[in-house]
Protein backbone atom coordinates (compact mmCIF):
# COMPACT_ATOMS: atom_id res chain seq x y z
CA UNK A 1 0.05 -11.77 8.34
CA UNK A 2 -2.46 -9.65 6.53
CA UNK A 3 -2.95 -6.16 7.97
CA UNK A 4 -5.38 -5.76 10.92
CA UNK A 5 -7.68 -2.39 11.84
CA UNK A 6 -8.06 -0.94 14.60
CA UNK A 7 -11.70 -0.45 15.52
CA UNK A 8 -14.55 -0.38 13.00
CA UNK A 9 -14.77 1.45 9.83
CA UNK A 10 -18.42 2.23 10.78
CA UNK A 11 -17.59 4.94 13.50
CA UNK A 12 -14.55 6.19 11.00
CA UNK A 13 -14.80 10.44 11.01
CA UNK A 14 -16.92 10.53 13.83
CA UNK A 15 -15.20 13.16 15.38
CA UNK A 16 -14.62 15.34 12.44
CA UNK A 17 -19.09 15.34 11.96
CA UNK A 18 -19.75 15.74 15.90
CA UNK A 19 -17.80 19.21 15.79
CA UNK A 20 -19.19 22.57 14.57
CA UNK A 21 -18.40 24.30 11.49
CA UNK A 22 -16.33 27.21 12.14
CA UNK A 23 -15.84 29.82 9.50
CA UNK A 24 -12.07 30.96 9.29
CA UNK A 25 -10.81 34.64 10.07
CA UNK A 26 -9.30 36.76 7.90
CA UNK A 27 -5.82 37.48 8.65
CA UNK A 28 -4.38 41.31 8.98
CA UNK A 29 -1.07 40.47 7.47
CA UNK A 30 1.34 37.64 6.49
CA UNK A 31 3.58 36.74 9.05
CA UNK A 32 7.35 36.41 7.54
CA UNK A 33 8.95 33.14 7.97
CA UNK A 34 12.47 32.31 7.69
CA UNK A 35 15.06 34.22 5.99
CA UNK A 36 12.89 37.12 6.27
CA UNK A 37 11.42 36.82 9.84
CA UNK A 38 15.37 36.91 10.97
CA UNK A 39 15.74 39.95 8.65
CA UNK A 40 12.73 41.85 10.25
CA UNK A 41 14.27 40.61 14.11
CA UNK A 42 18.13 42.37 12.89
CA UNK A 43 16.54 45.23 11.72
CA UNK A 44 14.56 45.43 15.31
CA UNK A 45 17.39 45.28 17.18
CA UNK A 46 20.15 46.83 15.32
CA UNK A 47 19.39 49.33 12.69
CA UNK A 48 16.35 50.78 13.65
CA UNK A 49 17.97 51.81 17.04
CA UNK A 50 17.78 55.06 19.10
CA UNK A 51 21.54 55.81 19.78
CA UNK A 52 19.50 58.31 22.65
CA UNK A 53 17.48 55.04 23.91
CA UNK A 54 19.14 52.74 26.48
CA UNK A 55 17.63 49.48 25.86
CA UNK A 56 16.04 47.80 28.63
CA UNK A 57 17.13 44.52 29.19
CA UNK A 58 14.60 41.07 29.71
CA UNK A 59 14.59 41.67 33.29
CA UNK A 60 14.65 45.07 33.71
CA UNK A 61 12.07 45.47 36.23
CA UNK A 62 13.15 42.82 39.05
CA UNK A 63 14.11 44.77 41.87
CA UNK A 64 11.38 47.58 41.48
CA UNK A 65 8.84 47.23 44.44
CA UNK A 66 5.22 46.65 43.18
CA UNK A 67 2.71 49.73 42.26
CA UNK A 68 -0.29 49.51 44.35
């Protein structure tokens, strides 16, 4: 059975033309990935720690009652 399409070739990128050009940002800094993203999260967490500091944990602030 030779291969079939699916829809026209005519309309083929129609998309792509019908959307505007948009020029791409420059990015601040490279975002680690990896090996070194987990080495930036130990350092975070572990070594760069105030011994004074009591860390506050996800939920810290459940049973406060809401500023107004």
């Amino acid at each position: 059975m030779p291969n079939r399409m699916h829809g026209s070739l005519a309309r083929a990128g129609k998309v792509r033309k019908q959307t505007p050009k948009i020029e791409k940002k420059e990015k601040i800094h490279k975002v680690p990935k990896g090996r070194a993203k987990k080495r930036v999260i130990i350092n975070r967490r572990f070594i760069n720690v105030d011994p004074t500091k009591k860390r506050r944990s996800p939920n810290w602030n459940a049973g406060q009652k809401e500023l107004k």
